[in-house]
Protein backbone atom coordinates (compact mmCIF):
# COMPACT_ATOMS: atom_id res chain seq x y z
CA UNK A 1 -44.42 22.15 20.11
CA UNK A 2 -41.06 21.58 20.75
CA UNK A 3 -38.41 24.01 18.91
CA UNK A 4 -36.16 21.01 17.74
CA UNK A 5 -39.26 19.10 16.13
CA UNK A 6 -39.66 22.36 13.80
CA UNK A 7 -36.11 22.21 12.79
CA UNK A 8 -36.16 18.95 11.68
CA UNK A 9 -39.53 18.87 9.91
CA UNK A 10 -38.03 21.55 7.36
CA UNK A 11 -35.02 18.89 6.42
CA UNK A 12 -35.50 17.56 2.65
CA UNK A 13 -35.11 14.38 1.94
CA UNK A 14 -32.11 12.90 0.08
CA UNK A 15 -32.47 12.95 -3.65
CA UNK A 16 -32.61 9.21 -5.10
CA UNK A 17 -29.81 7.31 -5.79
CA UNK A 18 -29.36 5.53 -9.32
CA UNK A 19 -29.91 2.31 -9.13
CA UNK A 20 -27.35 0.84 -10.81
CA UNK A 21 -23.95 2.81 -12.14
CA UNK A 22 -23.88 3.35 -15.51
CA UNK A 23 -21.36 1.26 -18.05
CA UNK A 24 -19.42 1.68 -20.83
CA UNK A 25 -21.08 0.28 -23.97
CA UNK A 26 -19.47 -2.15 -26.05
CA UNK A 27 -18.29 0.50 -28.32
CA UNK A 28 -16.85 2.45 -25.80
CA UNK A 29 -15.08 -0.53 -24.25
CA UNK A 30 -13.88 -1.80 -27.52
CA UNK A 31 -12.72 1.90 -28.62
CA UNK A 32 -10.83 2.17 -24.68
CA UNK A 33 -8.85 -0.97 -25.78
CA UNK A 34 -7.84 0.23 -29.12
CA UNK A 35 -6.40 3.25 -28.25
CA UNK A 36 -4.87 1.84 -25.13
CA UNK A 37 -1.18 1.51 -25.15
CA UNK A 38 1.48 -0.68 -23.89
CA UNK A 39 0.20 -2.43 -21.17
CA UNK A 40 -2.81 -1.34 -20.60
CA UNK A 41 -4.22 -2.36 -23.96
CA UNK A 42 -4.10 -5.70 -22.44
CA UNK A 43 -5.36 -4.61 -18.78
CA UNK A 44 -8.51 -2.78 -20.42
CA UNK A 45 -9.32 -5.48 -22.58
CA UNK A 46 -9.36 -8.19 -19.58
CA UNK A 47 -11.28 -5.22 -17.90
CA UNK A 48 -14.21 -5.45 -20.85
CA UNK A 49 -13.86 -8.73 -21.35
CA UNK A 50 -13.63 -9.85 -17.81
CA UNK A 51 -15.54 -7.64 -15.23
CA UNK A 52 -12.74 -7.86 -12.57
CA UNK A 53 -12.33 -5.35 -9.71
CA UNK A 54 -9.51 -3.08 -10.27
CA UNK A 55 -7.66 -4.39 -7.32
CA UNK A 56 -8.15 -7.72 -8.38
CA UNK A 57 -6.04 -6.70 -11.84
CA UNK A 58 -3.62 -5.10 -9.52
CA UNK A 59 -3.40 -8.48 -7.82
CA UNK A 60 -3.17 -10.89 -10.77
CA UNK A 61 -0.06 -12.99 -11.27
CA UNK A 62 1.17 -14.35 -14.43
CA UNK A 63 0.43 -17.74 -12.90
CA UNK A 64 -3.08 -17.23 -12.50
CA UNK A 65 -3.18 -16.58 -16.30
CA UNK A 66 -3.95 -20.07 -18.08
CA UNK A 67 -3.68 -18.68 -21.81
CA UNK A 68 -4.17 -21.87 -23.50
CA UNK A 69 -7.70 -22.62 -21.76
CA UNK A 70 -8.46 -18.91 -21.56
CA UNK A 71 -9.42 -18.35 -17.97
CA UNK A 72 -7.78 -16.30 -15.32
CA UNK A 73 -8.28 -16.97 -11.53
CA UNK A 74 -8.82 -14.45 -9.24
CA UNK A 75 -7.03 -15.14 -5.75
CA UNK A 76 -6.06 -11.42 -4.53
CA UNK A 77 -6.95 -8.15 -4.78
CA UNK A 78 -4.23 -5.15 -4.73
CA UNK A 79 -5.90 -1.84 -3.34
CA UNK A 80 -3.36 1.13 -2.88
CA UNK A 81 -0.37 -1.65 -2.57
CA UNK A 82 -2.29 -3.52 0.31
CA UNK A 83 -2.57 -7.03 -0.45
CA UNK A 84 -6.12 -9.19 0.61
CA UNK A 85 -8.03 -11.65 -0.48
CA UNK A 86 -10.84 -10.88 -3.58
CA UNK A 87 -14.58 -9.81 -2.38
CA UNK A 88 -15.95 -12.37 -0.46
CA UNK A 89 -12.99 -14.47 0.29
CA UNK A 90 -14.08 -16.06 -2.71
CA UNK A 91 -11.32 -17.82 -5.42
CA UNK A 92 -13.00 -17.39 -8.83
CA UNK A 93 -12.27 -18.10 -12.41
CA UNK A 94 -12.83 -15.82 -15.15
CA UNK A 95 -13.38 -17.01 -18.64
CA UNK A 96 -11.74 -14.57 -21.29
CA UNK A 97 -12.55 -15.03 -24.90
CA UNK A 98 -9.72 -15.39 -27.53
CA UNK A 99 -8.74 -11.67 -28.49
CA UNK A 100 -8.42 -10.96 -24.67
CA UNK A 101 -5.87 -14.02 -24.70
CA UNK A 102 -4.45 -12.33 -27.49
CA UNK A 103 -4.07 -9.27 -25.62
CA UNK A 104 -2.35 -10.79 -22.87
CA UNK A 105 -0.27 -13.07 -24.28
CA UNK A 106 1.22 -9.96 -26.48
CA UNK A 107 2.21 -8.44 -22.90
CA UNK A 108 3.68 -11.09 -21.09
CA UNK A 109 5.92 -11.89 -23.88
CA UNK A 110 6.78 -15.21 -22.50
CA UNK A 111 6.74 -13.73 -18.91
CA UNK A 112 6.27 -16.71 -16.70
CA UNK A 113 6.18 -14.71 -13.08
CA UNK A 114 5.53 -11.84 -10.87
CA UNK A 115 2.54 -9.48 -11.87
CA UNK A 116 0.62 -9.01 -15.15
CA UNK A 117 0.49 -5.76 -15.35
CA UNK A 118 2.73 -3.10 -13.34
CA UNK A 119 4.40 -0.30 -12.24
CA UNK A 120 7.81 1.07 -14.20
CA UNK A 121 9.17 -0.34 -10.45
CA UNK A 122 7.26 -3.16 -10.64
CA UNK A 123 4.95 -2.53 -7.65
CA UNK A 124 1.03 -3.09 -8.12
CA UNK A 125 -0.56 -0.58 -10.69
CA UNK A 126 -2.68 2.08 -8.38
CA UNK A 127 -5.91 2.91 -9.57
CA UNK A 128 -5.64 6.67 -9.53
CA UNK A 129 -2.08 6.70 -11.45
CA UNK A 130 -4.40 4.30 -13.81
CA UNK A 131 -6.88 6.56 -13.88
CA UNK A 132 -5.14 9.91 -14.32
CA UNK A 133 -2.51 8.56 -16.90
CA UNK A 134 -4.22 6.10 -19.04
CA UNK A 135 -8.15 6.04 -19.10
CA UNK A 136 -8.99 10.06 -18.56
CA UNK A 137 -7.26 10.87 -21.35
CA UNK A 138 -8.82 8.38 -23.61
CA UNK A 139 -12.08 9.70 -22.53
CA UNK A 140 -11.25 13.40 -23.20
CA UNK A 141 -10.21 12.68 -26.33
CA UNK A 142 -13.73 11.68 -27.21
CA UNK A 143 -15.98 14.40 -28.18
CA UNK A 144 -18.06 14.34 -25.95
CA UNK A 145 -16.71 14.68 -22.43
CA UNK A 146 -19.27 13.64 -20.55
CA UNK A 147 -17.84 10.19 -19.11
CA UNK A 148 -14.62 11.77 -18.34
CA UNK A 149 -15.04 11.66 -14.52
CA UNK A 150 -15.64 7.94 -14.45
CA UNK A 151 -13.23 5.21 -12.69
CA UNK A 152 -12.65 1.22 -13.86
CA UNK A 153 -15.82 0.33 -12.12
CA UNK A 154 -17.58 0.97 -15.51
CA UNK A 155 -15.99 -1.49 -16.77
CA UNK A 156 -17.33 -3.94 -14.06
CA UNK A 157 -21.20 -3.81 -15.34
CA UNK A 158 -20.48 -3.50 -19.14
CA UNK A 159 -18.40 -6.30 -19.24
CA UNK A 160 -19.59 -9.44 -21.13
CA UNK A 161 -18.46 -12.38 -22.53
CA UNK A 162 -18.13 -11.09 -26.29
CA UNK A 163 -15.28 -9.72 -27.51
CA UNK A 164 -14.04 -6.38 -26.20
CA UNK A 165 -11.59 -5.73 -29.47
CA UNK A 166 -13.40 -4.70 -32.82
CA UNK A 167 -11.99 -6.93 -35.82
């Protein structure tokens, strides 16, 4: 037999790969927005209420925020300050329920241009200064630590259309 046919009949295969990625639950979501501050109260909220991308949140301007009939459309996505259309090439409105409106409307403050949510420069948020600053140390204040190396994409498949914000 030949020698390299040994070698490779000893390889293991790959251990499965979950399915799907696990998501916050609505508790957790709706406990991320309340202890969010400043901004990002209103960016995690649209997160759980939403299910955007991150980059698409990066890329939101205040004009594709209708407040009054509560839907936001997505037309660009912001990824590490490089600026391209959403998945697919695909223009799409999200519906947000009333306490996301809320949220936002408490951020823009009558802002009527440029981004919805941004740097102290006012360059696009980055996901890992995001990340790092804001959502880690929500989750480590939490008692139990074990979501604490998780990104916004756990937003993505927890997010419905109830409300992410606990009356």
């Amino acid at each position: 037999m030949f020698p390299w046919v040994i070698r490779w009949s000893k390889v293991e295969p790959p251990a499965a790969v979950q399915a799907e990625p696990p998501s916050f639950t609505q508790d957790q979501m709706a406990a991320i927005v309340e202890m969010g501050r400043g901004q990002y109260r209103s960016l995690f909220a649209f997160a759980a209420g939403g299910g955007p991308r991150f980059g698409e949140m990066a890329g939101l301007q205040v004009e594709d925020v209708n407040l009054d009939a509560g839907v936001v459309t997505i037309r660009r996505s912001i990824v590490e300050g490089v600026k391209s259309p959403p998945k697919n090439d695909k223009i799409r409105n999200v519906p947000i329920d009333a306490s996301v409106v809320t949220e936002i409307k408490k951020h823009l403050n009558g802002r009527k241009s440029g981004l919805v949510w941004q740097s102290n420069r006012g360059t696009p948020l980055r996901l890992n200064s995001v990340l790092k600053w804001q959502l880690k140390p929500i989750l480590k204040s939490w008692e139990s630590n074990s979501q604490v190396e998780t990104g916004c994409t756990r937003f993505d498949t927890g997010a419905s259309a109830t409300s992410p914000i606990q009356e």
